[in-house]
N, C-alpha and C. Protein backbone atom coordinates (compact mmCIF):
# COMPACT_ATOMS: atom_id res chain seq x y z
N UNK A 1 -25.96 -25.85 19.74
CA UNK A 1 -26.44 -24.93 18.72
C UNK A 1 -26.05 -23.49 19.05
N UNK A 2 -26.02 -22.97 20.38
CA UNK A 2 -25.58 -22.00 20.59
C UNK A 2 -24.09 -21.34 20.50
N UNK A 3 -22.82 -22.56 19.95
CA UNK A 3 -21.89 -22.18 20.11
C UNK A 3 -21.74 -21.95 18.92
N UNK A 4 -22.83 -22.83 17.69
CA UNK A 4 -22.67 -22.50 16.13
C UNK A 4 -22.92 -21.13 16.13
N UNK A 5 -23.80 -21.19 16.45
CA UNK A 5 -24.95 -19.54 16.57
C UNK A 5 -23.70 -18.12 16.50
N UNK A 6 -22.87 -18.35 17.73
CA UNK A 6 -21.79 -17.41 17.92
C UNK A 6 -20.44 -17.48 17.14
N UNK A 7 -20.61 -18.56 16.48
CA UNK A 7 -19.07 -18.64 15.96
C UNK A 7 -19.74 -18.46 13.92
N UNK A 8 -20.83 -18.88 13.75
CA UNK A 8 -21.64 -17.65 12.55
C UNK A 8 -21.41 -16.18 12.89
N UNK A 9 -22.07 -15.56 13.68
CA UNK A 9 -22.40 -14.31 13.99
C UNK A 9 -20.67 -13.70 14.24
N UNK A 10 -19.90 -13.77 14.13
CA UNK A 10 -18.76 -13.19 14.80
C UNK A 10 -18.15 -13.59 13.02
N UNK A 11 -18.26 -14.89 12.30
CA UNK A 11 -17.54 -14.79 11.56
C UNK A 11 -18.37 -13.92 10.35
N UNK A 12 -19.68 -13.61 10.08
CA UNK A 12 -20.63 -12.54 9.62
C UNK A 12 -19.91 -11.16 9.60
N UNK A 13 -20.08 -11.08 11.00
CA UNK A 13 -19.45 -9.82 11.72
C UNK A 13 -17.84 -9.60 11.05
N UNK A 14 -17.04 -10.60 11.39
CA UNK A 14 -15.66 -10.07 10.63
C UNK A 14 -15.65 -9.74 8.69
N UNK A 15 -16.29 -10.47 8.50
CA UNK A 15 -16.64 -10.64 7.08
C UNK A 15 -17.51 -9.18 6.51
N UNK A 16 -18.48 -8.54 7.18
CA UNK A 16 -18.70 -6.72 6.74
C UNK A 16 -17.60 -5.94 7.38
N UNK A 17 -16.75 -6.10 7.96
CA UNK A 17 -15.99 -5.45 8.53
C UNK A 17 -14.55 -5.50 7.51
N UNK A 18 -14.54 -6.50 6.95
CA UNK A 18 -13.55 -6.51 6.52
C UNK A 18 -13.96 -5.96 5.04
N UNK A 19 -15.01 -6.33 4.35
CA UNK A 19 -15.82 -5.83 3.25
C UNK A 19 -15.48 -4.38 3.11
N UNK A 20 -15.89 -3.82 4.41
CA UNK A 20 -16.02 -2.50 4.38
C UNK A 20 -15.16 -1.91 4.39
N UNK A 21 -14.05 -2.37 5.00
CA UNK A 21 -12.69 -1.83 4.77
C UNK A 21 -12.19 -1.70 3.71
N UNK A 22 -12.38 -2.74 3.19
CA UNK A 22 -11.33 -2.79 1.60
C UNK A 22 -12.40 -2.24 0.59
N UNK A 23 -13.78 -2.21 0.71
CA UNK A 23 -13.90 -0.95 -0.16
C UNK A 23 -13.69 0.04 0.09
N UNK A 24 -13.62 0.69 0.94
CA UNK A 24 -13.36 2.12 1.33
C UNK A 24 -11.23 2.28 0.81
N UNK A 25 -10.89 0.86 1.38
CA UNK A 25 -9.21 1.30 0.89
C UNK A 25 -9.41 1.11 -0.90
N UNK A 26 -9.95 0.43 -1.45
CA UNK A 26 -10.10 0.31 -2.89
C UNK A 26 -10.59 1.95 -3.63
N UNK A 27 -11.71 2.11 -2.69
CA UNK A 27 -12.24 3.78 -2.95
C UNK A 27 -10.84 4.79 -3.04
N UNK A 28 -10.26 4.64 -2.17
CA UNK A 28 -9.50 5.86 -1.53
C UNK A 28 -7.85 5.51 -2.87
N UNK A 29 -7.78 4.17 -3.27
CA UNK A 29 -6.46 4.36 -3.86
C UNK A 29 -6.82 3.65 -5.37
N UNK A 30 -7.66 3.26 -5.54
CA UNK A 30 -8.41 2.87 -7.00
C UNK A 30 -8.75 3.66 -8.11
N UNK A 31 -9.91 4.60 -7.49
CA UNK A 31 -10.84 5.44 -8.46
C UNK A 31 -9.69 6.74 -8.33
N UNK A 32 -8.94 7.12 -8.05
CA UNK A 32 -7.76 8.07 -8.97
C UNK A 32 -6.92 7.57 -9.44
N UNK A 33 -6.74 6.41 -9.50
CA UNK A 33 -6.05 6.07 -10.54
C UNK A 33 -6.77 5.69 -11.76
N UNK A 34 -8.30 5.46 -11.62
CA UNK A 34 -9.27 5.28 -13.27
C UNK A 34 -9.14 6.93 -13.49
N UNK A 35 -9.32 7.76 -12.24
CA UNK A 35 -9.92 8.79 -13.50
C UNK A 35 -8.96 9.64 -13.63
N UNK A 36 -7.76 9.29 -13.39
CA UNK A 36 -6.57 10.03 -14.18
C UNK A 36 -6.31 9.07 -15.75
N UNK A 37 -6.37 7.82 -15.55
CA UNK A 37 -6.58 7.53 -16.32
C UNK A 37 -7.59 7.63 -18.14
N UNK A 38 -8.44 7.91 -17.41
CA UNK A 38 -9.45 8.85 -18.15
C UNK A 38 -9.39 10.30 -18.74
N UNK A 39 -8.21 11.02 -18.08
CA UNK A 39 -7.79 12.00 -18.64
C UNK A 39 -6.85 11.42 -20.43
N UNK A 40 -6.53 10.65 -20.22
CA UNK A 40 -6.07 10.37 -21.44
C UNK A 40 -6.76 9.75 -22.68
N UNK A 41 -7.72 8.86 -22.00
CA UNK A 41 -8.50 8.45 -22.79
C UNK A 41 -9.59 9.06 -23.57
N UNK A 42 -9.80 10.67 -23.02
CA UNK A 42 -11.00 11.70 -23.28
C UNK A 42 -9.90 13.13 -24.11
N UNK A 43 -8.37 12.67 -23.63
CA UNK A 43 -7.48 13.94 -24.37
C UNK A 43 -8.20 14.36 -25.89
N UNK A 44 -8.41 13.25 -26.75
CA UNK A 44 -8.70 14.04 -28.22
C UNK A 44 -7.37 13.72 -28.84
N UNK A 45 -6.40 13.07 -28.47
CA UNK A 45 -5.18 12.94 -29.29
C UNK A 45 -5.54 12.14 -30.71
N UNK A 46 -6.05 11.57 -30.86
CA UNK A 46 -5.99 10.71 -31.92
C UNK A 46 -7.79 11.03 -32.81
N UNK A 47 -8.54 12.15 -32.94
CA UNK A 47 -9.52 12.57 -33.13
C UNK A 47 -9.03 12.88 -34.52
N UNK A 48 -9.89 12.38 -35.63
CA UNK A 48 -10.18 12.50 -36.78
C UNK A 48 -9.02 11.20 -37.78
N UNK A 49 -8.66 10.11 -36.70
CA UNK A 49 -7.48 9.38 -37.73
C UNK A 49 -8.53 8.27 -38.19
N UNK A 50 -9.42 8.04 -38.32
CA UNK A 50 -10.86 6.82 -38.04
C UNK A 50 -11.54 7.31 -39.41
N UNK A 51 -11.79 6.41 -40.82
CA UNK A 51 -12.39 6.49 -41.99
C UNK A 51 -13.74 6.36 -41.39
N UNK A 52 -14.47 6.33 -40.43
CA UNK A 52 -15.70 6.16 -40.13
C UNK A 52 -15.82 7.16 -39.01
N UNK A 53 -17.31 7.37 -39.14
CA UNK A 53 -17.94 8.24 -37.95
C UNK A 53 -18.07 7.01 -36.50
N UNK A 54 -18.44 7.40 -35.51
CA UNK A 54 -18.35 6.88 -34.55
C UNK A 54 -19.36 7.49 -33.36
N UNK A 55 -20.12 6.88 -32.90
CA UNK A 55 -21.24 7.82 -32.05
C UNK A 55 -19.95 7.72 -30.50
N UNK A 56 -20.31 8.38 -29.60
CA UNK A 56 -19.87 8.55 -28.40
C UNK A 56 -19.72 7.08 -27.69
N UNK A 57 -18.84 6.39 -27.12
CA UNK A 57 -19.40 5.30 -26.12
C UNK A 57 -19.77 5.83 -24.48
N UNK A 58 -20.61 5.09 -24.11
CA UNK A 58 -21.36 5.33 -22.92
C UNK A 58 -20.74 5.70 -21.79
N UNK A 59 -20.70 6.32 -21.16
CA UNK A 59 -19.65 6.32 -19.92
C UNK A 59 -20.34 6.96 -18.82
N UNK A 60 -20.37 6.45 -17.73
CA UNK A 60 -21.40 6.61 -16.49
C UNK A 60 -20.93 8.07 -15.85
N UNK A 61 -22.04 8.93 -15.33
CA UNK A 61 -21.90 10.04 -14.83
C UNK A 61 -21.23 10.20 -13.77
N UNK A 62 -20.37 11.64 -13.57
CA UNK A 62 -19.13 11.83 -11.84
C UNK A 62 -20.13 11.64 -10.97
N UNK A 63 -19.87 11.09 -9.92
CA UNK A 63 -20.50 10.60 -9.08
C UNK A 63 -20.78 9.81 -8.25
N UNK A 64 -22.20 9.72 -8.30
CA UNK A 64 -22.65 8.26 -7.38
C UNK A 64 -22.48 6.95 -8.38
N UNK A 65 -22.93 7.66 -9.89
CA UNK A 65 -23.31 6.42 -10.90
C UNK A 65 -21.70 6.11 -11.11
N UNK A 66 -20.87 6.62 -11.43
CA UNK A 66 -19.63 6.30 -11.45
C UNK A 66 -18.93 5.41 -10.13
N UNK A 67 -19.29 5.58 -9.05
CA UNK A 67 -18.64 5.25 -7.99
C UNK A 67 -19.49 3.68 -7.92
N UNK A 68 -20.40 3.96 -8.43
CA UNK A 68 -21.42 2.23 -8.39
C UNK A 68 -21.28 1.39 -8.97
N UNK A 69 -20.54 2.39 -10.70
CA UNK A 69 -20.15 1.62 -11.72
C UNK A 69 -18.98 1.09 -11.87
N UNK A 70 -18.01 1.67 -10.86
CA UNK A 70 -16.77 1.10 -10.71
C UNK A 70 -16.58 0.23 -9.34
């Protein structure tokens, strides 16, 4: 039981480690590419071609809520 014990705990162990890595590399080369992306999508180019009104859609605040939401 003790050799299960260690060969769990080590593969646990590689498994946040590796977690943590690739969010932080996902962080670092991901979220500028959404929010450049978002520069286009917020431009206003195409504002007033729509026979209907349209309320705002939702879009999560710069941030923490953004960084949680993506």
């Amino acid at each position: 039981m003790q050799i299960f014990n260690k060969i769990f705990l080590s593969a646990l162990l590689a498994g946040v480690v590796a977690g943590l890595v690739l969010a932080g590399l996902q962080h670092i080369t991901v979220v500028p590419m959404i929010l450049e992306a978002e520069t286009y999508e917020t431009s206003g180019a195409d504002e007033g071609n729509t026979a209907h009104e349209e309320k705002e859609a939702w879009a999560p605040e710069d941030g923490t809520e953004r960084t949680f939401f993506t």
